[in-house]
PDB file of N, CA and C in Angstrom:
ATOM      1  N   UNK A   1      -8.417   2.701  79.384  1.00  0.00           N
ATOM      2  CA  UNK A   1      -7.874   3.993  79.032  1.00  0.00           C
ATOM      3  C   UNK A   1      -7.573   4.751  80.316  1.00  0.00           C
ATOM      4  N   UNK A   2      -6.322   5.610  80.445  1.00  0.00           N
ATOM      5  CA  UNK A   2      -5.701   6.018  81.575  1.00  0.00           C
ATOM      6  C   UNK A   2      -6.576   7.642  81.415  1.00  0.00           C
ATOM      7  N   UNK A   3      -6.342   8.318  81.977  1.00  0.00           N
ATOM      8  CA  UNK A   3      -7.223   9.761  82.036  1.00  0.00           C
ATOM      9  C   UNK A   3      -6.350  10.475  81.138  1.00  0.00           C
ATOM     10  N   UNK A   4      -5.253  10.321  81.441  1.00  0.00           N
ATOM     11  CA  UNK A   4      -3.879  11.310  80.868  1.00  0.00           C
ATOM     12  C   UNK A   4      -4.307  10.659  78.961  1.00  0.00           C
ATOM     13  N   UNK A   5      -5.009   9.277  78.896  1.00  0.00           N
ATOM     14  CA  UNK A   5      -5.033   9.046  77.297  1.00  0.00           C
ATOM     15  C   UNK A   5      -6.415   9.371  76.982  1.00  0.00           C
ATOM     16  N   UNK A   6      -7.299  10.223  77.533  1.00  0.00           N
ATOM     17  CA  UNK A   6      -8.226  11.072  77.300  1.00  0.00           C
ATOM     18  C   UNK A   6      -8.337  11.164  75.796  1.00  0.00           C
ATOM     19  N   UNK A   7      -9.138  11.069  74.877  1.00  0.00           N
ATOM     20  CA  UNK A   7      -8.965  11.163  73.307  1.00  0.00           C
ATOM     21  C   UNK A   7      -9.728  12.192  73.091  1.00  0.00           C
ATOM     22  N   UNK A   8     -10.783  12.625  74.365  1.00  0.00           N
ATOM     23  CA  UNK A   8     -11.905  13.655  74.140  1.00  0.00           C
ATOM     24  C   UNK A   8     -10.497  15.608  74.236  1.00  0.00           C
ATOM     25  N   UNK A   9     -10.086  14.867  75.326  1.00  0.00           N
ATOM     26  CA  UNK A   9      -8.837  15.989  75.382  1.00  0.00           C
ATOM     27  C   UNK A   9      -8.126  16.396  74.603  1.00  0.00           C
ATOM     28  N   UNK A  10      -6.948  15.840  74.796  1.00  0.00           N
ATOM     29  CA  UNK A  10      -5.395  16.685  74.026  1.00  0.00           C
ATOM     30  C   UNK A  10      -4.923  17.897  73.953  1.00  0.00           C
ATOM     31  N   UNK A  11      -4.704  18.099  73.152  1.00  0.00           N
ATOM     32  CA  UNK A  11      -3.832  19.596  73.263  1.00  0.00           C
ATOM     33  C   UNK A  11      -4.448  20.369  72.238  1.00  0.00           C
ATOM     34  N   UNK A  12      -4.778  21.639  72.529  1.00  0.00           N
ATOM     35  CA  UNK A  12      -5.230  22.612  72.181  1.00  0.00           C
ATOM     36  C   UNK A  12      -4.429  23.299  70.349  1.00  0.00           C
ATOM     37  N   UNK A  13      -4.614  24.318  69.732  1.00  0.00           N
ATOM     38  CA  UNK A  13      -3.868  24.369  68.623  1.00  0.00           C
ATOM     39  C   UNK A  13      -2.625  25.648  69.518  1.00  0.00           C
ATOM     40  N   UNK A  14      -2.333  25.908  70.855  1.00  0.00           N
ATOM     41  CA  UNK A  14      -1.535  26.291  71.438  1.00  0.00           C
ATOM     42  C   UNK A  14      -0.763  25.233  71.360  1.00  0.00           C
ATOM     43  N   UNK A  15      -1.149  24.123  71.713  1.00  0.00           N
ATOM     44  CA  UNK A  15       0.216  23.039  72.547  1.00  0.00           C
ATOM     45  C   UNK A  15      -0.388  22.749  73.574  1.00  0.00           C
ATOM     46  N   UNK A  16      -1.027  23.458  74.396  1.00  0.00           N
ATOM     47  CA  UNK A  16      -1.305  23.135  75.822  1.00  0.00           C
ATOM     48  C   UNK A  16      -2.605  22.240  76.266  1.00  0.00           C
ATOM     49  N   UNK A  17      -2.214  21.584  76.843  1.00  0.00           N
ATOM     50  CA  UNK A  17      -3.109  20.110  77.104  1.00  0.00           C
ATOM     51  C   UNK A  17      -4.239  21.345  77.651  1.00  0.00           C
ATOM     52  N   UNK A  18      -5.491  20.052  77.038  1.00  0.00           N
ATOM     53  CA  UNK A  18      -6.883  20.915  77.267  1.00  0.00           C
ATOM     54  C   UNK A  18      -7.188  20.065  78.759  1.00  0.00           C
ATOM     55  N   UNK A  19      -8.279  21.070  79.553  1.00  0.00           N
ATOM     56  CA  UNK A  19      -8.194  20.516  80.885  1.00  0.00           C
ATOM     57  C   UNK A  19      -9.849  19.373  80.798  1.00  0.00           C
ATOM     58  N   UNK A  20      -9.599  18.918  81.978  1.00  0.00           N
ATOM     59  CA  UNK A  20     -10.863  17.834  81.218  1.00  0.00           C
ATOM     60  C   UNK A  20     -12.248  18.701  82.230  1.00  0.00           C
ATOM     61  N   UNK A  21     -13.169  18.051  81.640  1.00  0.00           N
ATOM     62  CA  UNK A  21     -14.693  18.859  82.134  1.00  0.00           C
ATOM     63  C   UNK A  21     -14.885  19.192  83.338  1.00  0.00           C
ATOM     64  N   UNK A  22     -15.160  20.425  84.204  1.00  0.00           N
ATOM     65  CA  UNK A  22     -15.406  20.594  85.463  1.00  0.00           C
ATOM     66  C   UNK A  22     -16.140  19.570  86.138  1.00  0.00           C
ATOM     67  N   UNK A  23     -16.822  19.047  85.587  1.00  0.00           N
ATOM     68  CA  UNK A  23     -17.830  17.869  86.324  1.00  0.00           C
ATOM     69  C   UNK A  23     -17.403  16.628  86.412  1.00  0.00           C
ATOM     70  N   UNK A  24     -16.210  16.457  85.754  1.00  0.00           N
ATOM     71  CA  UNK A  24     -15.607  15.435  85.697  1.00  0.00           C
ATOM     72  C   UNK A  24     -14.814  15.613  87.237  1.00  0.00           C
ATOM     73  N   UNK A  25     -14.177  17.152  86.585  1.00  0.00           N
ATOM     74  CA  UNK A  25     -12.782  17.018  88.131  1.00  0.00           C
ATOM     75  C   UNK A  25     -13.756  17.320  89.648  1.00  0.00           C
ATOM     76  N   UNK A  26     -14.675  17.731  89.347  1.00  0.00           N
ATOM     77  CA  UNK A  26     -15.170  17.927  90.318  1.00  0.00           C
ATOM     78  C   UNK A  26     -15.575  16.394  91.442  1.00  0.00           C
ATOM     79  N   UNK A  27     -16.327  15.485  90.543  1.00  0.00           N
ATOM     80  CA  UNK A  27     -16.054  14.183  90.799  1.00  0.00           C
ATOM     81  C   UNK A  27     -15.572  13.775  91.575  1.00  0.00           C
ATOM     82  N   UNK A  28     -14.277  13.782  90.975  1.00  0.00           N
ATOM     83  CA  UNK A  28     -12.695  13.053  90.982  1.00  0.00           C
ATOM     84  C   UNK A  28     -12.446  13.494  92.630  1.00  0.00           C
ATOM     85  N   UNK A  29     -12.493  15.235  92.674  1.00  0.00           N
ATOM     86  CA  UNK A  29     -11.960  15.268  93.614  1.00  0.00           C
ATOM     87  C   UNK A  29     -12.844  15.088  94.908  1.00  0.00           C
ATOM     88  N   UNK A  30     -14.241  14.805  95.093  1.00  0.00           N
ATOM     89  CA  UNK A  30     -15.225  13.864  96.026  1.00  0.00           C
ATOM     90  C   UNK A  30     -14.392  12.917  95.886  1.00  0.00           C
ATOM     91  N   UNK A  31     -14.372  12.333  95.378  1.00  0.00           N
ATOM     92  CA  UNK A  31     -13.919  10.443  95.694  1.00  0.00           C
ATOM     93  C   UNK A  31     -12.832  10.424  96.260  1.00  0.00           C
ATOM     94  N   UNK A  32     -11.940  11.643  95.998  1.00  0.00           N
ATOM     95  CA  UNK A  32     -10.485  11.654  96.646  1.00  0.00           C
ATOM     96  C   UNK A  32     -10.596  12.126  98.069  1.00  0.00           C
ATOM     97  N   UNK A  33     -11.625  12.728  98.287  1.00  0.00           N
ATOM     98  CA  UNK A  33     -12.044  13.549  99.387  1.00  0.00           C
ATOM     99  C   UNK A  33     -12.738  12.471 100.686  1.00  0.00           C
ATOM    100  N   UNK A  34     -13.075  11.612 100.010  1.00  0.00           N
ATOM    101  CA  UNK A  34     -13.860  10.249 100.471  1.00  0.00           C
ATOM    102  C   UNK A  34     -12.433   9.197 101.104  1.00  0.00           C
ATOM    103  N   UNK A  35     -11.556   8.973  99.978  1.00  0.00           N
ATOM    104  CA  UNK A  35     -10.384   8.041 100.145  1.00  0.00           C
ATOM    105  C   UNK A  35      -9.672   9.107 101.340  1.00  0.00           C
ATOM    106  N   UNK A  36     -10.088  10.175 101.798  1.00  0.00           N
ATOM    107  CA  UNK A  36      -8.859  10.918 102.704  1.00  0.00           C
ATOM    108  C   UNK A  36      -9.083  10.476 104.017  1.00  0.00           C
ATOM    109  N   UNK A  37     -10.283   9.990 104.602  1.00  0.00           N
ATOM    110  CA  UNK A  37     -10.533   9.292 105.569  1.00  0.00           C
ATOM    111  C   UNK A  37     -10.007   8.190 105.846  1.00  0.00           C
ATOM    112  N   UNK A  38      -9.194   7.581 107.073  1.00  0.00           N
ATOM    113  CA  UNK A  38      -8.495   6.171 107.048  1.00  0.00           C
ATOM    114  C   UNK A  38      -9.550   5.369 107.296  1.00  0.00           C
ATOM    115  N   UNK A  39     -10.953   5.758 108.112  1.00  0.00           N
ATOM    116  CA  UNK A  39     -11.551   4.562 108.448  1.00  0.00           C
ATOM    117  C   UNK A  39     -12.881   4.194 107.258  1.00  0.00           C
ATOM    118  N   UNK A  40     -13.138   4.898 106.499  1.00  0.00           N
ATOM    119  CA  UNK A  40     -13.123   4.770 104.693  1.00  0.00           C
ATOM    120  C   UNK A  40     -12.308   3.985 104.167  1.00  0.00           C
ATOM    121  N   UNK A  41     -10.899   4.634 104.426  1.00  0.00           N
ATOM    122  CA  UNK A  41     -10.214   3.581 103.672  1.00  0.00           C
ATOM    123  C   UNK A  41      -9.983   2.442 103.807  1.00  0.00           C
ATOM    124  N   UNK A  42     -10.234   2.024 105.300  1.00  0.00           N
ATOM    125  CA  UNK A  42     -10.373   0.384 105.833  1.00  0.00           C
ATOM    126  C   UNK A  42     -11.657  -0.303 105.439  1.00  0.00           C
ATOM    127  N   UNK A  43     -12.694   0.791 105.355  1.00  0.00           N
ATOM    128  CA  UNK A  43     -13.794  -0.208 104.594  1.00  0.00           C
ATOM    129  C   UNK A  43     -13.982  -0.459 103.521  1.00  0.00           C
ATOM    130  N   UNK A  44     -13.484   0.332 102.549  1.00  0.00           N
ATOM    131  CA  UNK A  44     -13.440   0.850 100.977  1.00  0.00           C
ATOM    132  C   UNK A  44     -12.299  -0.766 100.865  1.00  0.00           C
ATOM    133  N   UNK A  45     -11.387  -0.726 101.344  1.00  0.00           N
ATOM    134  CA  UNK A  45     -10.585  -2.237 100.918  1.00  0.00           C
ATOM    135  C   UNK A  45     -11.275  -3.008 101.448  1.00  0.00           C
ATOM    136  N   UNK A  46     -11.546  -3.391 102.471  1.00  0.00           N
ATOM    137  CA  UNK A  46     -12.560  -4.690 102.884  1.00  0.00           C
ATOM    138  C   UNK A  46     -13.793  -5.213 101.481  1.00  0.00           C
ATOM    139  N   UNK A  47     -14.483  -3.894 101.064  1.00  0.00           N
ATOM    140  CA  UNK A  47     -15.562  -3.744 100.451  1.00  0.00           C
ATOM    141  C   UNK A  47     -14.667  -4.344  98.669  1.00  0.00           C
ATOM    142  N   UNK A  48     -13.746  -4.090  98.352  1.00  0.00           N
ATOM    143  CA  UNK A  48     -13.401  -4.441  97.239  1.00  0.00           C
ATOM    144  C   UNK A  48     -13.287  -5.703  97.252  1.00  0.00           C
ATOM    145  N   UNK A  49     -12.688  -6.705  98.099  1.00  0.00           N
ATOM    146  CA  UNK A  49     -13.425  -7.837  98.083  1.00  0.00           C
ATOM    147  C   UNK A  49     -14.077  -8.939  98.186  1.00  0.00           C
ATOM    148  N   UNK A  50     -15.137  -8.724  99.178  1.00  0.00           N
ATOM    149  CA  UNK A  50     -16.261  -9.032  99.303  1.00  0.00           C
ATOM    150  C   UNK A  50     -17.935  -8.167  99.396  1.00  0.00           C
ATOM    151  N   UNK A  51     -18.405  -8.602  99.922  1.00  0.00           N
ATOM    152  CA  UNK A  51     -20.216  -7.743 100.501  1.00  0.00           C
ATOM    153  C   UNK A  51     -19.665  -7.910 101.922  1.00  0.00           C
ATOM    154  N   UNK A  52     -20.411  -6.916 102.744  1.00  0.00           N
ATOM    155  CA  UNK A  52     -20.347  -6.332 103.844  1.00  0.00           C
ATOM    156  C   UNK A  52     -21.808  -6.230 104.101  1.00  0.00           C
ATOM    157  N   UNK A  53     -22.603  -6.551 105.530  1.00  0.00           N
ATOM    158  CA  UNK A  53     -23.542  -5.749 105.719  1.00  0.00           C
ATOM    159  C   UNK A  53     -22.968  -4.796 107.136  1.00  0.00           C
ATOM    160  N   UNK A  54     -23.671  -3.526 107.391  1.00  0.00           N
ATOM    161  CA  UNK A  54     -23.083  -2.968 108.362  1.00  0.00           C
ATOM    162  C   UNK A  54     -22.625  -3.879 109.460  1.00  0.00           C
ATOM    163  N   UNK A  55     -23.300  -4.456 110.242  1.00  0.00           N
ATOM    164  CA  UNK A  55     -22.979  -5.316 111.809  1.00  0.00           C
ATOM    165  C   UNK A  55     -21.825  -5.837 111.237  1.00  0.00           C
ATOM    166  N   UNK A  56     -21.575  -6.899 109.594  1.00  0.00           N
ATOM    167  CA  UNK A  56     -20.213  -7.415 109.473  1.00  0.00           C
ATOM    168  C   UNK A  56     -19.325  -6.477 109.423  1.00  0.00           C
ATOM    169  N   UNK A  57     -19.711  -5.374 108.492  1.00  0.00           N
ATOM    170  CA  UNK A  57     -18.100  -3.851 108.558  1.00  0.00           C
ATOM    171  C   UNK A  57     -17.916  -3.431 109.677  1.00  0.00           C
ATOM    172  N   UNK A  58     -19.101  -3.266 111.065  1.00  0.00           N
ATOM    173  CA  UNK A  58     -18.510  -2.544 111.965  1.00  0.00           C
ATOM    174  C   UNK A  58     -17.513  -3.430 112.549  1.00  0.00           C
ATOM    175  N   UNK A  59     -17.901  -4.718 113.012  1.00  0.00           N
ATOM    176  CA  UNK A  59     -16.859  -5.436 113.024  1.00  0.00           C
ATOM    177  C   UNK A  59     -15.893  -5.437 112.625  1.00  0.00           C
ATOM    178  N   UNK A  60     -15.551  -5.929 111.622  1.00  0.00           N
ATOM    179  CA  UNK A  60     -14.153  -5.879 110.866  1.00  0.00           C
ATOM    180  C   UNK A  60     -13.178  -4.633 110.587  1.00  0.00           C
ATOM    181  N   UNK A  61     -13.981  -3.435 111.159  1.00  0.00           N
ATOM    182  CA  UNK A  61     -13.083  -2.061 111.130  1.00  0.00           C
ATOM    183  C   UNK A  61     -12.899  -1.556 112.243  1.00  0.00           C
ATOM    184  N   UNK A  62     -13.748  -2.333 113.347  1.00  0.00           N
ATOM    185  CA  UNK A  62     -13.585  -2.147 115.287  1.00  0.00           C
ATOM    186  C   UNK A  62     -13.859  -0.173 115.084  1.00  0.00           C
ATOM    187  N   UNK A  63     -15.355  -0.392 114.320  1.00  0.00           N
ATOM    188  CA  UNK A  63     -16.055   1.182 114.891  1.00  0.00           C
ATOM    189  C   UNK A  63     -17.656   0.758 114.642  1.00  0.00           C
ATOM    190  N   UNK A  64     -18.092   1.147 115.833  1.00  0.00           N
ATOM    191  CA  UNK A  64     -19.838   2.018 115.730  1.00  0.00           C
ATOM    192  C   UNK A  64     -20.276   1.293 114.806  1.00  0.00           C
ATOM    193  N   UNK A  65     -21.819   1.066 114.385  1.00  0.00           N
ATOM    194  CA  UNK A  65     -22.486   0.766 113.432  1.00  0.00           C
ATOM    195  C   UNK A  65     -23.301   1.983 113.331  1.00  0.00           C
ATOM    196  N   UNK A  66     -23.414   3.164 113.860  1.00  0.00           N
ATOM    197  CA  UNK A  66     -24.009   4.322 112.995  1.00  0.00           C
ATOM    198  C   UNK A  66     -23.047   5.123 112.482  1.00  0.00           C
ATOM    199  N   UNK A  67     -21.766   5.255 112.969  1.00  0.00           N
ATOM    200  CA  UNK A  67     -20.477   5.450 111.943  1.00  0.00           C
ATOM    201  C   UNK A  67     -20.396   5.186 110.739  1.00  0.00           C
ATOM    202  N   UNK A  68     -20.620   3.448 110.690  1.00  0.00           N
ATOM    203  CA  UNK A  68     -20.031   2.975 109.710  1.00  0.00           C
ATOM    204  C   UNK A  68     -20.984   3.147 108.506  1.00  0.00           C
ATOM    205  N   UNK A  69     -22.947   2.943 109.274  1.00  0.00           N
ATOM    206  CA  UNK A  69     -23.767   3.531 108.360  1.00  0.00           C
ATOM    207  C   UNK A  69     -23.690   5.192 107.463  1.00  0.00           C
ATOM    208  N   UNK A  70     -22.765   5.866 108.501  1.00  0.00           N
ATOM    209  CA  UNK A  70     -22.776   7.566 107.664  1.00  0.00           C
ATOM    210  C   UNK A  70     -21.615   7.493 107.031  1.00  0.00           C
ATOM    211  N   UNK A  71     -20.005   6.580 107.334  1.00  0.00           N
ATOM    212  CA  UNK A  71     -19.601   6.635 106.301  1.00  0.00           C
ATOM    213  C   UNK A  71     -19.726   5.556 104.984  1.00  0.00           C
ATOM    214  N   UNK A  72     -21.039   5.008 104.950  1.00  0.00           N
ATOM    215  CA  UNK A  72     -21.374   4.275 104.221  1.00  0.00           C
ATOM    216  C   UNK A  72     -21.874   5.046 103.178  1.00  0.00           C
ATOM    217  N   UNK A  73     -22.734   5.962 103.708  1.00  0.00           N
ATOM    218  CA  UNK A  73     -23.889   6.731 102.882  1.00  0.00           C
ATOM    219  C   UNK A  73     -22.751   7.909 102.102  1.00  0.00           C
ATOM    220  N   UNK A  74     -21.423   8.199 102.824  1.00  0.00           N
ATOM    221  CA  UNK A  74     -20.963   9.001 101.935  1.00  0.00           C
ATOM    222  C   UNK A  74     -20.567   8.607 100.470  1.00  0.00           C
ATOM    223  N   UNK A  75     -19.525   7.114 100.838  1.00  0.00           N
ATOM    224  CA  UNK A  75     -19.271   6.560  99.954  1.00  0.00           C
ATOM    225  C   UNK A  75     -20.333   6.271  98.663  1.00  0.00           C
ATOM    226  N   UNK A  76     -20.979   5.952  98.948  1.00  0.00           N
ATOM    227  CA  UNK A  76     -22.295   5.816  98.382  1.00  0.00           C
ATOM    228  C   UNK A  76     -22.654   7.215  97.696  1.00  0.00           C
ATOM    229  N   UNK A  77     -22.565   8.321  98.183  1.00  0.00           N
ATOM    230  CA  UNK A  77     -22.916   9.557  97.408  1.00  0.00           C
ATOM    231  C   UNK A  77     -21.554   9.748  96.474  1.00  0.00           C
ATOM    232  N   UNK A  78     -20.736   9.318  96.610  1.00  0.00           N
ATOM    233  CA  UNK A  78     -19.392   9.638  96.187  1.00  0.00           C
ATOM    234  C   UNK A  78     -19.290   8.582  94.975  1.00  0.00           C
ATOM    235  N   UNK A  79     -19.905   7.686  94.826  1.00  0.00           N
ATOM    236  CA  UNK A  79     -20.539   6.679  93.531  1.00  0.00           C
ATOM    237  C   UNK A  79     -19.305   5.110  93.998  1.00  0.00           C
ATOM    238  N   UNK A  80     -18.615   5.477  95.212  1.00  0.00           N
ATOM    239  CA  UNK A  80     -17.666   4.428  95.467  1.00  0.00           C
ATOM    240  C   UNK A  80     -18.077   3.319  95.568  1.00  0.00           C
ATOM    241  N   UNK A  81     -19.182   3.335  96.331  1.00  0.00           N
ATOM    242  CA  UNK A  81     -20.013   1.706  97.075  1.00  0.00           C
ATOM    243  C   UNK A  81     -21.625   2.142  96.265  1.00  0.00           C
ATOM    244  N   UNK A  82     -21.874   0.294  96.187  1.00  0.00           N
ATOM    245  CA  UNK A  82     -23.088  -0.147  95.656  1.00  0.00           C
ATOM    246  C   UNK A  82     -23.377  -0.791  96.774  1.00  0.00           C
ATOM    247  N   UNK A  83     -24.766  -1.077  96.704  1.00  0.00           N
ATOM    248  CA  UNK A  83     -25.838  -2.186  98.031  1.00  0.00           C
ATOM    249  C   UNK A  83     -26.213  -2.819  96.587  1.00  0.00           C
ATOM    250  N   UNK A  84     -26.777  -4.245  97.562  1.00  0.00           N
ATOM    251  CA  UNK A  84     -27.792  -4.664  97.187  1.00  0.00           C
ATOM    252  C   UNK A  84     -28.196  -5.367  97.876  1.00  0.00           C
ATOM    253  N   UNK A  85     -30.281  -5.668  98.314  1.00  0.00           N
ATOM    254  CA  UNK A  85     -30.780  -5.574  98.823  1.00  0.00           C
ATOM    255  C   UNK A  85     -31.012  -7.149  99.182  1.00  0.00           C
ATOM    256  N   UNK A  86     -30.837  -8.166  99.926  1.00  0.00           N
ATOM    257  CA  UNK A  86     -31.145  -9.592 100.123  1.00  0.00           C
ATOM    258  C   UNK A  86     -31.907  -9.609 101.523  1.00  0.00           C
ATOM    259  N   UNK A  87     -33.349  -9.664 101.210  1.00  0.00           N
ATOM    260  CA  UNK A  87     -34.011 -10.048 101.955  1.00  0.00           C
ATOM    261  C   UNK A  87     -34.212  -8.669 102.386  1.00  0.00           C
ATOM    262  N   UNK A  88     -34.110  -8.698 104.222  1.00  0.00           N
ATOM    263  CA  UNK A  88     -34.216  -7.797 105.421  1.00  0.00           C
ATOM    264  C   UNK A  88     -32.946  -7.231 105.140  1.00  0.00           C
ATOM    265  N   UNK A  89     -31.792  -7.559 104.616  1.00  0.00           N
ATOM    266  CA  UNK A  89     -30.464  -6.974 104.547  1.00  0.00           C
ATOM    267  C   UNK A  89     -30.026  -6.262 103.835  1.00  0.00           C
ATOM    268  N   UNK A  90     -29.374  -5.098 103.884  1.00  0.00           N
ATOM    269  CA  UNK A  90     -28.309  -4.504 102.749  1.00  0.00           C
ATOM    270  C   UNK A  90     -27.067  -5.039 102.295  1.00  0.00           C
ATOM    271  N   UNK A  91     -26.493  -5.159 101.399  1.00  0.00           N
ATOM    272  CA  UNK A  91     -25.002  -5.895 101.642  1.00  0.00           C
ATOM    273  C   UNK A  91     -24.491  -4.579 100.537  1.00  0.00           C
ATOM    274  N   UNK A  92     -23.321  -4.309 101.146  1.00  0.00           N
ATOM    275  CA  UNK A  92     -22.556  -2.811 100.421  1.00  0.00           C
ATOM    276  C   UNK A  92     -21.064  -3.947  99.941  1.00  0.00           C
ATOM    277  N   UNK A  93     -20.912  -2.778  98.841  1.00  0.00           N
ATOM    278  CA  UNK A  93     -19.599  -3.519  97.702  1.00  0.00           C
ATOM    279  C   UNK A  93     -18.905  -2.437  97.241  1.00  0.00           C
ATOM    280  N   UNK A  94     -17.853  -2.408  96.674  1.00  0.00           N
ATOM    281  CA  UNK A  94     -17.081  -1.344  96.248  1.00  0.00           C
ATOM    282  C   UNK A  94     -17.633  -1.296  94.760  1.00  0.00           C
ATOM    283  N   UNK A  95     -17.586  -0.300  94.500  1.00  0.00           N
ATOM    284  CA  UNK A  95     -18.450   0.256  93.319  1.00  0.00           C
ATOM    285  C   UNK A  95     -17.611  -0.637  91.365  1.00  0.00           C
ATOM    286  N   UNK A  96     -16.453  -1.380  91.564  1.00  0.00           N
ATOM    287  CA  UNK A  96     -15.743  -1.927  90.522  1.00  0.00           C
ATOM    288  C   UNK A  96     -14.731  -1.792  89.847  1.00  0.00           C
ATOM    289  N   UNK A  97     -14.222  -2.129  88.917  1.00  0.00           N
ATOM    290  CA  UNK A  97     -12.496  -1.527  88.841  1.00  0.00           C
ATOM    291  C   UNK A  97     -12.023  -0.822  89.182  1.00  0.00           C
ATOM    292  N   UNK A  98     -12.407   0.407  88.996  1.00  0.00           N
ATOM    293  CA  UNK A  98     -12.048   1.768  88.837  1.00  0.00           C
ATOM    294  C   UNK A  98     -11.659   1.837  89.945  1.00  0.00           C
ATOM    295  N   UNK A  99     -12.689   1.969  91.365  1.00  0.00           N
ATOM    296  CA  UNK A  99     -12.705   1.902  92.764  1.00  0.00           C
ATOM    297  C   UNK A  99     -11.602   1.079  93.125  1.00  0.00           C
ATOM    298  N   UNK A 100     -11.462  -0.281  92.889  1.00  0.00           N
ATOM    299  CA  UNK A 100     -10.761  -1.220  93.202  1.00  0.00           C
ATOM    300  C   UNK A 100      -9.046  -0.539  93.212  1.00  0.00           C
ATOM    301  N   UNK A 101      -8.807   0.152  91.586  1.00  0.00           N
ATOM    302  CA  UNK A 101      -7.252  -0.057  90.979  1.00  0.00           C
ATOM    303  C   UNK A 101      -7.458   1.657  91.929  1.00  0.00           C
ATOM    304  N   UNK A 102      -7.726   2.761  92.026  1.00  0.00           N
ATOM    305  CA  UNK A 102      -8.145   3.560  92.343  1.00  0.00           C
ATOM    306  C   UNK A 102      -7.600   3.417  94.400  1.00  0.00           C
ATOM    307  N   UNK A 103      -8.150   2.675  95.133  1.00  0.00           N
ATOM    308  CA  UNK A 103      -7.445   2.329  96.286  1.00  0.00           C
ATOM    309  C   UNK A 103      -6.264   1.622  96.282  1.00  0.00           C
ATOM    310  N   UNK A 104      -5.948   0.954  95.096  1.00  0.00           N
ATOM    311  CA  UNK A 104      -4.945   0.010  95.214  1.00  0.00           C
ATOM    312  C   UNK A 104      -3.467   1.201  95.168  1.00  0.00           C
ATOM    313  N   UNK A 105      -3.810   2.262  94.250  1.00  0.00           N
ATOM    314  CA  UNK A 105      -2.996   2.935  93.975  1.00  0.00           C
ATOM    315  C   UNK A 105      -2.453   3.644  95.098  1.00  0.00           C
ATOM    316  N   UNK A 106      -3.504   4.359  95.346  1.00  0.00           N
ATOM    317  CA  UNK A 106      -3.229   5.078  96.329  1.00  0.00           C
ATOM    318  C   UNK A 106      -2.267   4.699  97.448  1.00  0.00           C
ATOM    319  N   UNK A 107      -2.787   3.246  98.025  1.00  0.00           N
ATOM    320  CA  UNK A 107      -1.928   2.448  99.155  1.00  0.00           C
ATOM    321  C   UNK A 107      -0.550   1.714  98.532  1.00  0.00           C
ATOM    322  N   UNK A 108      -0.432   1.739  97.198  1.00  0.00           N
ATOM    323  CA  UNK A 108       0.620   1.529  97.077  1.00  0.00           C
ATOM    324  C   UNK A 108       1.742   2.948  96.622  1.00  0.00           C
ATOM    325  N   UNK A 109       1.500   3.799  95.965  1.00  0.00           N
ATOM    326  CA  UNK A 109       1.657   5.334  96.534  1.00  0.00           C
ATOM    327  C   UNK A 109       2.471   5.364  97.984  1.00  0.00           C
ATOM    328  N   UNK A 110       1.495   5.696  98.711  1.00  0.00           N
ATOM    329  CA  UNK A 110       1.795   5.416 100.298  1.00  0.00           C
ATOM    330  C   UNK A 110       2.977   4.391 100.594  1.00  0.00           C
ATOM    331  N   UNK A 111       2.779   3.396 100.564  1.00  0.00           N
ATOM    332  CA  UNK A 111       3.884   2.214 100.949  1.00  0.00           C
ATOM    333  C   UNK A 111       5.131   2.920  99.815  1.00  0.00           C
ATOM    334  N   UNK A 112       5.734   3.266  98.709  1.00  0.00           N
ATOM    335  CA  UNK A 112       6.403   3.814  98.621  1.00  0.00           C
ATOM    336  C   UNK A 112       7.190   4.428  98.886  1.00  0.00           C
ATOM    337  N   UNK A 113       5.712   5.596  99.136  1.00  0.00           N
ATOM    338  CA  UNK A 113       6.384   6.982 100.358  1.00  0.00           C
ATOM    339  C   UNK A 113       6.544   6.825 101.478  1.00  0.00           C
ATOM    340  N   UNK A 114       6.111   5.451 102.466  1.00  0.00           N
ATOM    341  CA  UNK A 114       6.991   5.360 103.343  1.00  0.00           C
ATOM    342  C   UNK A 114       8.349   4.455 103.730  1.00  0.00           C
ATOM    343  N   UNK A 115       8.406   3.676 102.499  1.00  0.00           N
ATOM    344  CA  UNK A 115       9.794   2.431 102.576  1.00  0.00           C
ATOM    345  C   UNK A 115      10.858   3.297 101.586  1.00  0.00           C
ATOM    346  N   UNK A 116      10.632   4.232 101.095  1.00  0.00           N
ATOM    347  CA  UNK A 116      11.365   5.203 100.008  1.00  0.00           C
ATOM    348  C   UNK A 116      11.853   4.211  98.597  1.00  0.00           C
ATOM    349  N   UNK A 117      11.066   3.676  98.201  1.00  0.00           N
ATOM    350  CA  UNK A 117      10.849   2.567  97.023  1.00  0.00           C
ATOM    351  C   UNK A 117      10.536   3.314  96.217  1.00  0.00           C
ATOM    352  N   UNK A 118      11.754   3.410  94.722  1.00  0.00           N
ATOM    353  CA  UNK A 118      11.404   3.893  93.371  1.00  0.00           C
ATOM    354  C   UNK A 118       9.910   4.308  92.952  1.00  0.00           C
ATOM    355  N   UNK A 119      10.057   5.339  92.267  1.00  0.00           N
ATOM    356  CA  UNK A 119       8.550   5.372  91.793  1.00  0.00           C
ATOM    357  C   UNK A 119       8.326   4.708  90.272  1.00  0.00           C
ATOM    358  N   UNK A 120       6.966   4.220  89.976  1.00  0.00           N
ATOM    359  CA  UNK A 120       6.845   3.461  88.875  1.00  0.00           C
ATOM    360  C   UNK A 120       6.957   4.621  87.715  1.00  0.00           C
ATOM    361  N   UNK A 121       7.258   4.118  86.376  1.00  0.00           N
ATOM    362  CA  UNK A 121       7.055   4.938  85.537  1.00  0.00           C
ATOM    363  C   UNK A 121       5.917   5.492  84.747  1.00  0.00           C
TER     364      UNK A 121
END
């Protein structure tokens, strides 16, 4: 279900689409607030798919490993990324569809807006 097919929503006995729960948008707009970072957004795709432990993400995003630990912990407050715990190790993951189609969009959004490629319907 897309947000816009909301069934809890709809339209009011005005006509006018009802807005969805403050705690909802409030959410929404953390996670968007999270995706506004590029070097987030290089780990946030790495993380969709596979596990990461920090030493492998700092690597693979060429920053810091206490960087990558604080923007780990945001993501993580932001409900984007999951751990789980093997052994002595953490291994961090992108939190699952949502997250996944959620970055995908966005970067394809972007590539759009910069090759000037139709928008989808």
């Amino acid at each position: 279900m897309y947000a816009h097919e909301n069934t809890g929503g709809g339209r009011s006995d005005s006509g006018v689409r009802a807005l969805p729960p403050a705690e909802q948008v409030e959410a929404a707009a953390t996670a968007l607030r999270m995706l506004a970072d590029p070097t987030r957004m290089r780990m946030l795709w790495l993380l969709c798919a596979d596990e990461y432990d920090v030493a492998s993400l700092s690597a693979a995003v060429g920053v810091a490993r206490p960087a990558v630990s604080q923007h780990l912990a945001k993501l993580r407050l932001a409900g984007l990324v999951s751990l789980r715990r093997d052994g002595r190790h953490t291994r961090y993951s992108a939190r699952g569809g949502h997250v996944r189609r959620l970055l995908a969009e966005a970067l394809s959004a972007a590539e759009h807006h910069l090759h000037g490629l139709p928008d989808h319907d």
